[in-house]
N, C-alpha and C. Protein backbone atom coordinates (compact mmCIF):
# COMPACT_ATOMS: atom_id res chain seq x y z
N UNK A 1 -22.83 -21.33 -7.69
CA UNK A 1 -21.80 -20.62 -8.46
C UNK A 1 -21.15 -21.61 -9.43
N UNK A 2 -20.45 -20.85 -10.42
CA UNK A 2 -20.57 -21.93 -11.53
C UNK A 2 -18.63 -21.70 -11.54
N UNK A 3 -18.03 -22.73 -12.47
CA UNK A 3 -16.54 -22.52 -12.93
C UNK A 3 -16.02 -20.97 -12.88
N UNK A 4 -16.66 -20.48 -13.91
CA UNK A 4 -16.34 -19.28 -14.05
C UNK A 4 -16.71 -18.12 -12.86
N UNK A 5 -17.61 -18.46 -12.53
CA UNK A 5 -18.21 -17.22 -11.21
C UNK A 5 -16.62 -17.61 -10.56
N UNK A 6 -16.66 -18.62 -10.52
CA UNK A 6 -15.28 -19.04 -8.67
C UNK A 6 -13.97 -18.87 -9.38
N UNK A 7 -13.64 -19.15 -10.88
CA UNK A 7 -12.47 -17.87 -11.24
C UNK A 7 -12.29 -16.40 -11.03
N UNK A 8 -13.73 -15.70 -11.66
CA UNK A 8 -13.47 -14.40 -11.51
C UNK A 8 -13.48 -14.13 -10.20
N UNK A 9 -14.42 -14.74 -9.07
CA UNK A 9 -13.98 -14.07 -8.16
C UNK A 9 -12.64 -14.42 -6.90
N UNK A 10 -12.33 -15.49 -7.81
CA UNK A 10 -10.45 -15.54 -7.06
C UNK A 10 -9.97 -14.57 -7.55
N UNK A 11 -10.25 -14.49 -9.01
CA UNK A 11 -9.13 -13.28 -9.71
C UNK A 11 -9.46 -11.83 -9.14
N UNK A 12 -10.63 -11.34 -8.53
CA UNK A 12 -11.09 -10.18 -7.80
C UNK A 12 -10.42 -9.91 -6.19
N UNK A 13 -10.16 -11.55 -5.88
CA UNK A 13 -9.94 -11.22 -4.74
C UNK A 13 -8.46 -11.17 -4.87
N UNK A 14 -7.63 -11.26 -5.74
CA UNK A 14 -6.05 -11.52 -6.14
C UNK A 14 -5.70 -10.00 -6.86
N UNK A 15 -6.12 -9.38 -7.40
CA UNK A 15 -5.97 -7.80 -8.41
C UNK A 15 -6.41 -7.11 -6.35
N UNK A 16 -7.47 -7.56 -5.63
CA UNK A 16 -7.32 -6.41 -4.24
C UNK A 16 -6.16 -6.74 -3.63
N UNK A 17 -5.58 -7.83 -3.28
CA UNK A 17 -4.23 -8.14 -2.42
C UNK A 17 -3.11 -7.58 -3.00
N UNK A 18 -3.67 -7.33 -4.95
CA UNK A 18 -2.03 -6.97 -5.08
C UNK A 18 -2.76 -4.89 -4.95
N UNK A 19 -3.77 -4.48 -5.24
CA UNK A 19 -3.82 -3.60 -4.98
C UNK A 19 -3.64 -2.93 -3.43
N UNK A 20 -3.77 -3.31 -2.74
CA UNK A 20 -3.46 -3.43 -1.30
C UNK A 20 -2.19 -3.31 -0.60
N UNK A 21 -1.36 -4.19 -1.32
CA UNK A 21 0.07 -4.16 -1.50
C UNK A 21 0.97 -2.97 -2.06
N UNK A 22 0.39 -2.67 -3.02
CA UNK A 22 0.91 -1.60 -3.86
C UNK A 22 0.68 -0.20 -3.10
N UNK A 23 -0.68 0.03 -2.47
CA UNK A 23 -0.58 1.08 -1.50
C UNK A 23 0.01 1.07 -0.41
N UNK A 24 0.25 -0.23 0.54
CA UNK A 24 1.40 -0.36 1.28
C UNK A 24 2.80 -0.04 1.09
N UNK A 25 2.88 -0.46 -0.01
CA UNK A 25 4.29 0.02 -0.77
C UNK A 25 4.69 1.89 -0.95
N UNK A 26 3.47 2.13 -1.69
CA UNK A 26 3.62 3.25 -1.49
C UNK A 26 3.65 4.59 -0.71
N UNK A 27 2.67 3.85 1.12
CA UNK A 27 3.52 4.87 1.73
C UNK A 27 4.68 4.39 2.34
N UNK A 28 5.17 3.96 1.86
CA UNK A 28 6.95 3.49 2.69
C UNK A 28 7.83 4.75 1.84
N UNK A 29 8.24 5.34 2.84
CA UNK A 29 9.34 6.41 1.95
C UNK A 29 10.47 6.08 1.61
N UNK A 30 10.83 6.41 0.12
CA UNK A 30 12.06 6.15 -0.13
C UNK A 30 12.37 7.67 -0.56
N UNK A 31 13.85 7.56 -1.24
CA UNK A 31 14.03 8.42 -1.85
C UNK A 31 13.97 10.08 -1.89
N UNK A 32 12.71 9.88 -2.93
CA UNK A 32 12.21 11.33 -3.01
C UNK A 32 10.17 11.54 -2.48
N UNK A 33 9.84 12.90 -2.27
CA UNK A 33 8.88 12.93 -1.63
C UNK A 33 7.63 12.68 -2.40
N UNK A 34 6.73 11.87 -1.63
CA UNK A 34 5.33 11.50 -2.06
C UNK A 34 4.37 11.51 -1.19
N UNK A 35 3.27 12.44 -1.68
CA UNK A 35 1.86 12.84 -0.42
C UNK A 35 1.69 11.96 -0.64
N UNK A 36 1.33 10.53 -0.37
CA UNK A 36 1.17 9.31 -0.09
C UNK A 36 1.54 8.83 0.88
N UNK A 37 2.98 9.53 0.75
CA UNK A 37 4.01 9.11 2.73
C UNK A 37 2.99 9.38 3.72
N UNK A 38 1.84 10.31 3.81
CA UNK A 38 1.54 10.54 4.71
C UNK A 38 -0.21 10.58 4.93
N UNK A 39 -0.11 9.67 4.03
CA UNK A 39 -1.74 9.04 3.87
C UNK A 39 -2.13 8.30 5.48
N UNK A 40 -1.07 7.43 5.93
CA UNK A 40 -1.73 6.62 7.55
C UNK A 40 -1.80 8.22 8.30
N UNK A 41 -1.51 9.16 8.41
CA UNK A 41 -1.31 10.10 9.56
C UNK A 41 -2.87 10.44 10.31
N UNK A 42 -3.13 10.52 10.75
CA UNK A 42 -4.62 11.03 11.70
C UNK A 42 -4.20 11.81 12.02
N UNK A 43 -4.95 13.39 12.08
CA UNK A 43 -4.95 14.50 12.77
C UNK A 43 -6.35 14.49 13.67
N UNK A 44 -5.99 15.22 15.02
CA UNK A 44 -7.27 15.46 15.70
C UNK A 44 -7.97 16.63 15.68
N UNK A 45 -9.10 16.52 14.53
CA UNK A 45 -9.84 17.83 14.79
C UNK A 45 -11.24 17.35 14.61
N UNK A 46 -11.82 19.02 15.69
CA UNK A 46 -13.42 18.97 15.48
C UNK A 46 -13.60 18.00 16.73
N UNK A 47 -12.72 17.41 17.66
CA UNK A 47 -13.25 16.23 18.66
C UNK A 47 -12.70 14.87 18.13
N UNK A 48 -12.19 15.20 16.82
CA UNK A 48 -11.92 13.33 15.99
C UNK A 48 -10.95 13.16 15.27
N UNK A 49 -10.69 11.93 14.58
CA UNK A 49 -9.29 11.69 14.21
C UNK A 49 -9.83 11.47 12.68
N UNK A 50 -9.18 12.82 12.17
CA UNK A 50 -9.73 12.29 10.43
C UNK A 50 -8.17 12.10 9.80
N UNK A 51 -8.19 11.50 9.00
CA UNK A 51 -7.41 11.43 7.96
C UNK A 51 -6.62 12.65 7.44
N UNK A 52 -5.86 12.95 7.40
CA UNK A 52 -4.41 14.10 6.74
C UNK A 52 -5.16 14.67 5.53
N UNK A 53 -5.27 13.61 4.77
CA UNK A 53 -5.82 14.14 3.37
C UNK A 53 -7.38 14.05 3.40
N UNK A 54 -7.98 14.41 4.54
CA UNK A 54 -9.32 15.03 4.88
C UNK A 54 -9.27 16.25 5.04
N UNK A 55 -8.11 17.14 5.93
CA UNK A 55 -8.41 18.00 6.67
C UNK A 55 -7.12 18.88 6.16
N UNK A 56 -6.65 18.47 4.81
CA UNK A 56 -5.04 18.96 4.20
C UNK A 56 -4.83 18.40 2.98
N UNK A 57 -4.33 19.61 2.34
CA UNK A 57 -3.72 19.74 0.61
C UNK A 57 -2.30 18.85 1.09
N UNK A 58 -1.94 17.82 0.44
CA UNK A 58 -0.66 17.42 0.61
C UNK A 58 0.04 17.53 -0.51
N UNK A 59 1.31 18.40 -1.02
CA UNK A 59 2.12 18.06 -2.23
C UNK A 59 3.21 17.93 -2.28
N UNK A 60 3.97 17.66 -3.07
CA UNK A 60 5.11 17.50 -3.45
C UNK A 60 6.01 18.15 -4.78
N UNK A 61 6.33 19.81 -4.25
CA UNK A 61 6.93 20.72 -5.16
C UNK A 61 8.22 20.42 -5.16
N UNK A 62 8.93 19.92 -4.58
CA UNK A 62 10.28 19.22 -4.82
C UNK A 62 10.44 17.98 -4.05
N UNK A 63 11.57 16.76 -4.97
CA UNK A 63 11.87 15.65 -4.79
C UNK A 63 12.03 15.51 -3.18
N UNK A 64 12.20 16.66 -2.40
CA UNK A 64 12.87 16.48 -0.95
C UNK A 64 11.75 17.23 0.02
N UNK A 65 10.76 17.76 -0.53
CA UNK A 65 9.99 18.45 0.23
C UNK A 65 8.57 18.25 0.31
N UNK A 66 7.82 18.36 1.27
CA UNK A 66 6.18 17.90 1.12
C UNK A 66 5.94 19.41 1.47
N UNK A 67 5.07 19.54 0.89
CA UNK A 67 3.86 20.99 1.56
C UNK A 67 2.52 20.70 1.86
N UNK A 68 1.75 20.78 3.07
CA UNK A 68 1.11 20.39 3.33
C UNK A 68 -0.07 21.80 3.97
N UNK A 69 -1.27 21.86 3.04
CA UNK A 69 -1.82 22.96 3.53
C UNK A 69 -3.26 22.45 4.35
N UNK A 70 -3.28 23.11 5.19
CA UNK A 70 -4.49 22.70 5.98
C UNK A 70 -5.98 23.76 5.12
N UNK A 71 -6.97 22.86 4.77
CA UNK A 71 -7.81 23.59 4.71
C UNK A 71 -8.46 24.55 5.28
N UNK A 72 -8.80 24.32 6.55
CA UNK A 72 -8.64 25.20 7.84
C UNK A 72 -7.86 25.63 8.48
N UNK A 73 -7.51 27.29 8.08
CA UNK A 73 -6.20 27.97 8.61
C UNK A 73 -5.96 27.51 10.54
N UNK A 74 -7.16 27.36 10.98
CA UNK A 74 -6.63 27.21 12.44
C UNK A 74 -6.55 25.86 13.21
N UNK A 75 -6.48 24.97 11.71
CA UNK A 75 -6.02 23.62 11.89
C UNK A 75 -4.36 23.50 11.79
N UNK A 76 -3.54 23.82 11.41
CA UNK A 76 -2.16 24.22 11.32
C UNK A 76 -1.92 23.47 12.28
N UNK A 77 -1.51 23.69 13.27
CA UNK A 77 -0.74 23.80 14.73
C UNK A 77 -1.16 21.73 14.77
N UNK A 78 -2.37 21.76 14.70
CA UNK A 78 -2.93 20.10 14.59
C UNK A 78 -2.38 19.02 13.87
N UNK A 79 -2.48 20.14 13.09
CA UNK A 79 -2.26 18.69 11.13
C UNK A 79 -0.27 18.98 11.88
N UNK A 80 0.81 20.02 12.17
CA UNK A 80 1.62 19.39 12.10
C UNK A 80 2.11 18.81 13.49
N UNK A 81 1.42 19.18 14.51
CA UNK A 81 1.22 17.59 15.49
C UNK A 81 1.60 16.56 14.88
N UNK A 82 -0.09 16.25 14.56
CA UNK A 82 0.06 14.92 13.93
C UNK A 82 1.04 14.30 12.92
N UNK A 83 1.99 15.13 12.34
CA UNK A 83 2.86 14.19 11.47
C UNK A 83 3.88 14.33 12.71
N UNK A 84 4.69 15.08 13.41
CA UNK A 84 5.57 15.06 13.79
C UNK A 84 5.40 13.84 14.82
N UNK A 85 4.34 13.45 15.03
CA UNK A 85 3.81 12.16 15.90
C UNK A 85 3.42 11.45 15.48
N UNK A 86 3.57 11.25 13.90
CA UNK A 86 3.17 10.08 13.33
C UNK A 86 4.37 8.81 13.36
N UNK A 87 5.37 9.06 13.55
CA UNK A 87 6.39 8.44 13.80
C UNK A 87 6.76 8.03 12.49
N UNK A 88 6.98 8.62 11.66
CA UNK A 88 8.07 9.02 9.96
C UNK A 88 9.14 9.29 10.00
N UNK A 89 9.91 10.19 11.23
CA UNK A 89 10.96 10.47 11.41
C UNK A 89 11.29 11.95 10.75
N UNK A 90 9.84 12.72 10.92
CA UNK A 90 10.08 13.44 9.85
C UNK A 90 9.54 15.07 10.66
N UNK A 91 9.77 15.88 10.47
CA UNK A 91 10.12 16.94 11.21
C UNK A 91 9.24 18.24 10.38
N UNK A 92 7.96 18.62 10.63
CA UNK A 92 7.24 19.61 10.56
C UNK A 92 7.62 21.45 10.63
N UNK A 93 7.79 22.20 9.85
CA UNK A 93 7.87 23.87 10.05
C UNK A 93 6.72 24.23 9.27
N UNK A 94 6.13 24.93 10.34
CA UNK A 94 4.42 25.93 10.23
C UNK A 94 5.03 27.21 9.78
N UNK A 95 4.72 27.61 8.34
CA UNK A 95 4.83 29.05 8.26
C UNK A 95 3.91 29.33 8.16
N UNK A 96 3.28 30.29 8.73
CA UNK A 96 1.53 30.87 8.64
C UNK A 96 0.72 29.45 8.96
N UNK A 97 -0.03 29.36 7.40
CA UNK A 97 -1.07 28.17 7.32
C UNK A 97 -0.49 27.53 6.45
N UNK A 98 0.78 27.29 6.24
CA UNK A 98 1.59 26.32 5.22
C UNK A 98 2.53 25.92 6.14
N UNK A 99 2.56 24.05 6.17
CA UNK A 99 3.47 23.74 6.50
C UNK A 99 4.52 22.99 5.91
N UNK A 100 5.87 22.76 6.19
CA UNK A 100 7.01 22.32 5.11
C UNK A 100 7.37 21.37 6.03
N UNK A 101 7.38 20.19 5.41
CA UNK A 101 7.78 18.59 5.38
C UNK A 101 9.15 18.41 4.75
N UNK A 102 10.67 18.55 5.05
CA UNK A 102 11.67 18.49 4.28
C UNK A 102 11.63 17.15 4.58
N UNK A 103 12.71 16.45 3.72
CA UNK A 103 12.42 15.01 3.76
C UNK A 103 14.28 14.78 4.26
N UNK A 104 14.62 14.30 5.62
CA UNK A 104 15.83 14.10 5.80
C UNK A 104 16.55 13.10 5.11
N UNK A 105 17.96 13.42 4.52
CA UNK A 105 18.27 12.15 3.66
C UNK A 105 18.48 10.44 4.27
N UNK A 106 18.45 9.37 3.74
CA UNK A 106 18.56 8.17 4.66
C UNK A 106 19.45 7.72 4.11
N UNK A 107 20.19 7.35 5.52
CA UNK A 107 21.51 6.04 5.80
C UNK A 107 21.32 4.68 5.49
N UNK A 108 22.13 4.23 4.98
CA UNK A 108 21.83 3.01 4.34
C UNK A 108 21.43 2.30 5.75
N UNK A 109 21.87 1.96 6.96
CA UNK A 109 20.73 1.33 7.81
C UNK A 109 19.65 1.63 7.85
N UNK A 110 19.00 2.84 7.90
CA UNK A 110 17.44 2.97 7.04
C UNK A 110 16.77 2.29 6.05
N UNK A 111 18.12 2.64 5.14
CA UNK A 111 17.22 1.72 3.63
C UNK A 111 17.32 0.25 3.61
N UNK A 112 18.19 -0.39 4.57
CA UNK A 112 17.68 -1.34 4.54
C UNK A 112 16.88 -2.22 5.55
N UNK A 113 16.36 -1.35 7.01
CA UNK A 113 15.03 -1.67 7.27
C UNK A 113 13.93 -1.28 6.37
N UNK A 114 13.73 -0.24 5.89
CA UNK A 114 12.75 -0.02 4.60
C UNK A 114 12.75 -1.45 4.01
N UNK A 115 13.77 -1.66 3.48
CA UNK A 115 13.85 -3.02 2.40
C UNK A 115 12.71 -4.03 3.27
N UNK A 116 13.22 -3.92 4.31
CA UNK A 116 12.67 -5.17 5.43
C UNK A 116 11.39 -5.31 5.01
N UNK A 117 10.99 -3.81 5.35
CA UNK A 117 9.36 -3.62 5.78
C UNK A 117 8.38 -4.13 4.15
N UNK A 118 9.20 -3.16 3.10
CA UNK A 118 8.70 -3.54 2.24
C UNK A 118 8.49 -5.31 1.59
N UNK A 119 9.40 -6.11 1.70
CA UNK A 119 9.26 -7.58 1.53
C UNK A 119 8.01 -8.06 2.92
N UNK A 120 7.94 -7.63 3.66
CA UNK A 120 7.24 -8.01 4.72
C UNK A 120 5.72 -7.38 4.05
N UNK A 121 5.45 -6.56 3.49
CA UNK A 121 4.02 -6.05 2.78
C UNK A 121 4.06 -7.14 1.36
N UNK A 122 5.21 -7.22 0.91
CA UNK A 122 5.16 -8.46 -0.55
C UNK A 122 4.82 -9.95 -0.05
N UNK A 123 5.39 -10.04 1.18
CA UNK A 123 4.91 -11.10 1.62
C UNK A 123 3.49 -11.39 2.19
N UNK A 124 2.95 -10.24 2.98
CA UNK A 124 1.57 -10.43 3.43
C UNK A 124 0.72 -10.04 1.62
N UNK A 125 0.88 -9.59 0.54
CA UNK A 125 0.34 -9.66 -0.43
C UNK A 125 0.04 -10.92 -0.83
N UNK A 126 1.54 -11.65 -1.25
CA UNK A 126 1.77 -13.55 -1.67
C UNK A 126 0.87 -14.42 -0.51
N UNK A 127 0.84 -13.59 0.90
CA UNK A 127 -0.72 -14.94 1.54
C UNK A 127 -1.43 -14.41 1.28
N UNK A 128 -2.15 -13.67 0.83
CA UNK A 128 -3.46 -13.17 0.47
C UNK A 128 -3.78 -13.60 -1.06
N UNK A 129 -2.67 -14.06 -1.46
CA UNK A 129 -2.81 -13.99 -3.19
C UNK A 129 -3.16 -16.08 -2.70
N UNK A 130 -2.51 -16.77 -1.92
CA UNK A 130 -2.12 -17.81 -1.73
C UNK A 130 -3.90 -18.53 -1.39
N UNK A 131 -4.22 -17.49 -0.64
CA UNK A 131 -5.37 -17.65 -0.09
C UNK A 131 -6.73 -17.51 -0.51
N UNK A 132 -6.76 -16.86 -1.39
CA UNK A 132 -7.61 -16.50 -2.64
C UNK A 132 -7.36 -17.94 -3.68
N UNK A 133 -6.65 -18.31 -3.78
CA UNK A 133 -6.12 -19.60 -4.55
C UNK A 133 -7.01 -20.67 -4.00
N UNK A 134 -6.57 -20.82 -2.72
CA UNK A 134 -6.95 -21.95 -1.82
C UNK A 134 -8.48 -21.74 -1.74
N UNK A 135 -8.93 -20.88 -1.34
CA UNK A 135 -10.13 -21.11 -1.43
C UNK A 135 -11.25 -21.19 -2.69
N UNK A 136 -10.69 -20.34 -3.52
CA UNK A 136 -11.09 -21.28 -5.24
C UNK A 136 -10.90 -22.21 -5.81
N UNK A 137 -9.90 -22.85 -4.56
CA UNK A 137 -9.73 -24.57 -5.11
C UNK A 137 -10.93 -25.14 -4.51
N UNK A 138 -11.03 -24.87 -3.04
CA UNK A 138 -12.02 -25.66 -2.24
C UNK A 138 -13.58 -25.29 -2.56
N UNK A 139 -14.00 -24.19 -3.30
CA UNK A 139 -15.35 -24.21 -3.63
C UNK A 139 -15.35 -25.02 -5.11
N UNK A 140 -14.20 -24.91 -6.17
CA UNK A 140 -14.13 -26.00 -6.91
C UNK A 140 -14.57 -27.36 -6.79
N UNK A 141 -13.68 -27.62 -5.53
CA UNK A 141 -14.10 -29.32 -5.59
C UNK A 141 -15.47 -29.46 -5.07
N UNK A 142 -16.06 -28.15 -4.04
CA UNK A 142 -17.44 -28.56 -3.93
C UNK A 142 -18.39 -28.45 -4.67
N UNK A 143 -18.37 -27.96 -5.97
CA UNK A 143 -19.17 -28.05 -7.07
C UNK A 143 -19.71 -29.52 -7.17
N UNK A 144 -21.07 -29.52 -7.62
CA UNK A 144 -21.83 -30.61 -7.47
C UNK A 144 -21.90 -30.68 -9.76
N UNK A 145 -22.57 -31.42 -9.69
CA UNK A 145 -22.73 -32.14 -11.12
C UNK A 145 -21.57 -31.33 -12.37
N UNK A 146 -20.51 -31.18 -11.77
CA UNK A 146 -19.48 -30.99 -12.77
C UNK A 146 -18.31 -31.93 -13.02
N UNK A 147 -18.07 -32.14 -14.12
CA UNK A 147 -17.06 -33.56 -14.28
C UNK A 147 -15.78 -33.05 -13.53
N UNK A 148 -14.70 -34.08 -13.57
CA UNK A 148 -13.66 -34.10 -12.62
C UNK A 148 -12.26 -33.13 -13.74
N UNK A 149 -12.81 -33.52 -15.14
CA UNK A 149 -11.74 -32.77 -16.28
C UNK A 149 -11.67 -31.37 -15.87
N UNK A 150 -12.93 -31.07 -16.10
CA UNK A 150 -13.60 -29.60 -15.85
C UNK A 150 -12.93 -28.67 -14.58
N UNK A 151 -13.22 -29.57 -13.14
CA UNK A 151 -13.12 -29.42 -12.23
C UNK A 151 -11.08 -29.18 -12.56
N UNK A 152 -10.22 -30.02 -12.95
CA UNK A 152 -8.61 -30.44 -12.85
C UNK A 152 -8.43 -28.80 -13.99
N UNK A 153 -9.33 -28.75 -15.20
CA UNK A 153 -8.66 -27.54 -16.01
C UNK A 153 -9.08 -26.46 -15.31
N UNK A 154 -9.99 -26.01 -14.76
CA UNK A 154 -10.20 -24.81 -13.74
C UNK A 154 -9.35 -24.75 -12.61
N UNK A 155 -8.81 -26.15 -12.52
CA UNK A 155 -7.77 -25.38 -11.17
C UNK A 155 -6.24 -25.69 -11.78
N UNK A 156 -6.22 -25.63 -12.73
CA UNK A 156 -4.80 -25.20 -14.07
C UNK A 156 -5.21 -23.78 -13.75
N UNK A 157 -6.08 -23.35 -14.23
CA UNK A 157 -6.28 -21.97 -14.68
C UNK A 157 -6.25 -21.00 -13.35
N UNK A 158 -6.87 -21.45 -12.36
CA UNK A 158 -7.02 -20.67 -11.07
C UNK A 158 -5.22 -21.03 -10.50
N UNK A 159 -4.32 -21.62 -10.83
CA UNK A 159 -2.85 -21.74 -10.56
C UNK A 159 -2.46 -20.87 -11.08
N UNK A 160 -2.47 -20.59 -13.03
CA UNK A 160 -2.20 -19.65 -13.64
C UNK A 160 -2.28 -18.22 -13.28
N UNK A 161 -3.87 -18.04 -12.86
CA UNK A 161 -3.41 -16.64 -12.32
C UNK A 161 -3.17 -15.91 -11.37
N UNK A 162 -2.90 -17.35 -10.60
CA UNK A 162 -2.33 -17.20 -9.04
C UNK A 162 -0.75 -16.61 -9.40
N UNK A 163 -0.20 -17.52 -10.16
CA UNK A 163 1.05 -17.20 -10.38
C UNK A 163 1.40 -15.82 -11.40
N UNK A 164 0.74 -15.26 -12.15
CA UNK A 164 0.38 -13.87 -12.82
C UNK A 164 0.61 -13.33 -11.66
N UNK A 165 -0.34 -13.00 -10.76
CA UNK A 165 -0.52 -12.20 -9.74
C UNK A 165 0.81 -12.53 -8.69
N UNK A 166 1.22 -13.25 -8.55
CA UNK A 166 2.26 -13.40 -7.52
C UNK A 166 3.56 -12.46 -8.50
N UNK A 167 3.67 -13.08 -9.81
CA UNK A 167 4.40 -12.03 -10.70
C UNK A 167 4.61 -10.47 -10.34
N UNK A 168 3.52 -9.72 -10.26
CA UNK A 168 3.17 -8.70 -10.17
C UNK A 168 3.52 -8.52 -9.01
N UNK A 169 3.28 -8.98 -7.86
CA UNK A 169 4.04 -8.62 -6.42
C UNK A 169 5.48 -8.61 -6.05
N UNK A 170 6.24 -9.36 -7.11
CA UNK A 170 7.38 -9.73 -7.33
C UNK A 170 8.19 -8.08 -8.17
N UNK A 171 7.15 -8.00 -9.02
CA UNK A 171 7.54 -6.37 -9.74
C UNK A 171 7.65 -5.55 -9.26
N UNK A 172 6.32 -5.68 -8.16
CA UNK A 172 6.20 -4.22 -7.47
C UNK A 172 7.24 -3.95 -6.10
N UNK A 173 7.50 -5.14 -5.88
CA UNK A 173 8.57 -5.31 -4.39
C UNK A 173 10.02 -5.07 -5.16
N UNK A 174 10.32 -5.39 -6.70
CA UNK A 174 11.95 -5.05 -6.99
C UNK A 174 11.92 -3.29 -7.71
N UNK A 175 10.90 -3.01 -7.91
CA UNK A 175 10.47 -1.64 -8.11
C UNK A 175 10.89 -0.81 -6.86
N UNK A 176 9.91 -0.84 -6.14
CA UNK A 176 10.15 -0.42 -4.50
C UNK A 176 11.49 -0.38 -3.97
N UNK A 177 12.24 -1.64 -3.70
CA UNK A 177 13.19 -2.13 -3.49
C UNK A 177 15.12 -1.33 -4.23
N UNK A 178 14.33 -1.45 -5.48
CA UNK A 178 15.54 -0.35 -6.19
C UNK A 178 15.16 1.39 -5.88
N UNK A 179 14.07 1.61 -5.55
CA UNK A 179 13.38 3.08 -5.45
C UNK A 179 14.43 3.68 -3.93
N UNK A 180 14.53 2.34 -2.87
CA UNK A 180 14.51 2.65 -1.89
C UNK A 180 16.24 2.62 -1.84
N UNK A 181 17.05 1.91 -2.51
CA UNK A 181 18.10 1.68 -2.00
C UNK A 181 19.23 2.87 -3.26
N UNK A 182 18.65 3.51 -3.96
CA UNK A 182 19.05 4.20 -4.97
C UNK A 182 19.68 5.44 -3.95
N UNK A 183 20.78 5.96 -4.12
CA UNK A 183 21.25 7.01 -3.26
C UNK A 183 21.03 8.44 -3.93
């Protein structure tokens, strides 16, 4: 692998940590409602544990409300199991084959374990971003017949967009962060 192969693929592995992050971020609920909140949920059907948004329409027709339709009318009773046991804090009503997700408002001791959780996902982003670094340093120096200049400006550059990318985690955590503590 050459200079450039072991940039781009730090920089591949640094754009997934912050993408990674950013979906962490986004199911943390703040605020107002997002079928995203309820992307981790597993429902058990058929014998197995599929995914919410396998086995269910999830939306969001108002800031405070999720609607969540099961594709299979006699999945209902299942899909809102599973959220009311997903541990969200969040409280399921089955009308027919539609169910309503109101979103209870949060106390500022809420929002600021939220805060918690969310710096705790910015932080596991920044070692993953840290780590992607580190190890494009160390296949750097094992490069064979490349001068030492070469070798010192590629790891300028692999710093650079270590620190870009740490930027961006920094955005997305005071983004989040104001999303969550906004009353």
């Amino acid at each position: 692998m050459d200079i450039k192969g072991i940039l781009a693929d730090a920089r591949q592995h640094m754009e997934k940590a912050v993408e990674s992050t950013k979906r962490e971020l986004g199911g943390i609920r703040s605020g107002k409602a997002s079928p995203s909140m309820l992307d981790g949920v597993k429902v058990e059907v058929y014998g197995q544990l599929m995914a919410l948004n396998q086995v269910a329409q999830v939306s969001a027709p108002e800031p405070r409300l999720l609607l969540v339709t099961p594709f299979d009318k006699g999945q209902a009773k299942a899909v809102e199991k599973a959220i009311r046991e997903a541990d969200l804090g969040l409280d399921p009503s089955s009308q027919g084959h539609l169910i309503r997700v109101p979103l209870p408002s949060m106390n500022e001791q809420r929002r600021k374990e939220l805060v918690k959780i969310t710096h705790k996902f910015a932080e596991d982003g920044r070692i993953a971003i840290r780590h992607a670094r580190t190890e494009g340093r160390e296949k750097l120096k094992a490069l064979k017949g490349v001068s030492e200049d070469d070798v010192k400006h590629a790891e300028k550059d692999i710093q650079k967009i270590h620190d870009d990318f740490i930027h961006k985690i920094e955005d997305l955590l005071k983004v989040k962060e104001a999303e969550i503590m906004e009353v």
